[in-house]
Protein backbone atom coordinates (compact mmCIF):
# COMPACT_ATOMS: atom_id res chain seq x y z
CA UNK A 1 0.00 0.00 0.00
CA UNK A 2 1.60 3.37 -0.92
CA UNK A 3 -0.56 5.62 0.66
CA UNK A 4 0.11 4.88 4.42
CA UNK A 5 1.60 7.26 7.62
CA UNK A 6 3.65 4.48 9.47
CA UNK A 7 3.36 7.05 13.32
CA UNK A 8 6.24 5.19 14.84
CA UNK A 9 8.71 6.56 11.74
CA UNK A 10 7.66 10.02 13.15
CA UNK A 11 6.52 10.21 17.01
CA UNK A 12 7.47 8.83 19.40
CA UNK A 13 4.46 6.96 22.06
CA UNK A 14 4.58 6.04 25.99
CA UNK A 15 1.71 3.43 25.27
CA UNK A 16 0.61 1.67 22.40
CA UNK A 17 -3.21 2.37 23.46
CA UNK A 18 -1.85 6.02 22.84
CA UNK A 19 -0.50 5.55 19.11
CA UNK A 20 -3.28 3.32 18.22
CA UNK A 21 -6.16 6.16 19.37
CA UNK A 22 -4.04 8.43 17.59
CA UNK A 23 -4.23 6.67 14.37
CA UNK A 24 -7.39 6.18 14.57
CA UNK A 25 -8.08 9.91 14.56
CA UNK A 26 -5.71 10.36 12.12
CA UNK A 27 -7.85 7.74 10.05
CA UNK A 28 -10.87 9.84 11.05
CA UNK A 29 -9.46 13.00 9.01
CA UNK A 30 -8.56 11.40 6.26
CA UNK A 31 -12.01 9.77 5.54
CA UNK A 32 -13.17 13.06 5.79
CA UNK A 33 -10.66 14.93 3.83
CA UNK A 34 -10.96 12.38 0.87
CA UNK A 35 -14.30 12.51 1.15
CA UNK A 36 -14.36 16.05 0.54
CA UNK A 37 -11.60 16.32 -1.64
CA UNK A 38 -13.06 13.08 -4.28
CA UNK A 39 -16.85 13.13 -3.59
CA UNK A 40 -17.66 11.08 -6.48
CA UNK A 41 -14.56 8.55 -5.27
CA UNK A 42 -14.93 5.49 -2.53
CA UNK A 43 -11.93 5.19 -0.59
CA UNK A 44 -11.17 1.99 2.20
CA UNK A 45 -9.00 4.47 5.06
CA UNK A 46 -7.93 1.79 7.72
CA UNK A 47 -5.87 1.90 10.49
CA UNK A 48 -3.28 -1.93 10.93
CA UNK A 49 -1.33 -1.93 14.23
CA UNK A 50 1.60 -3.88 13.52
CA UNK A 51 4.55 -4.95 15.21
CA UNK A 52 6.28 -1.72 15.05
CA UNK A 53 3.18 0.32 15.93
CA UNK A 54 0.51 1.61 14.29
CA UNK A 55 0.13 2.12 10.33
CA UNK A 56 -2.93 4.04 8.62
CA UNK A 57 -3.45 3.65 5.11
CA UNK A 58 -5.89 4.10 2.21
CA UNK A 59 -6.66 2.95 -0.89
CA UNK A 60 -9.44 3.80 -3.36
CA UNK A 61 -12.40 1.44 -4.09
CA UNK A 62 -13.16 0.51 -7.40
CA UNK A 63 -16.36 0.57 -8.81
CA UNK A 64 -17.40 2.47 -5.83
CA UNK A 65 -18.96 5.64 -5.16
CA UNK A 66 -19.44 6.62 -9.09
């Protein structure tokens, strides 16, 4: 996936219950951003929390939203 923030390459977190509500909002803005910014466009925004921490990423939904 290309279009992803990977938090722990940028700030650094005391908790992982911290990094993981942050990219959650951070997933929250995006939705709304893309939503805004492509309204005739479906996009899949999710948020993976992987072994280094947390990762959000998006990708656009095909046949979606037209």
């Amino acid at each position: 996936m290309l279009n992803q923030f990977r938090l722990w390459q940028y700030i650094e977190f005391d908790s992982a219950s911290t990094a993981l509500a942050l990219a959650e909002d951070i997933a929250a803005c995006w939705r709304l951003a893309l939503a805004r910014a492509f309204p005739g466009r479906a996009f899949d925004v999710a948020v993976a929390d992987t072994v280094d921490g947390p990762v959000v990423g998006f990708v656009a939904v095909r046949g979606a939203g037209s």
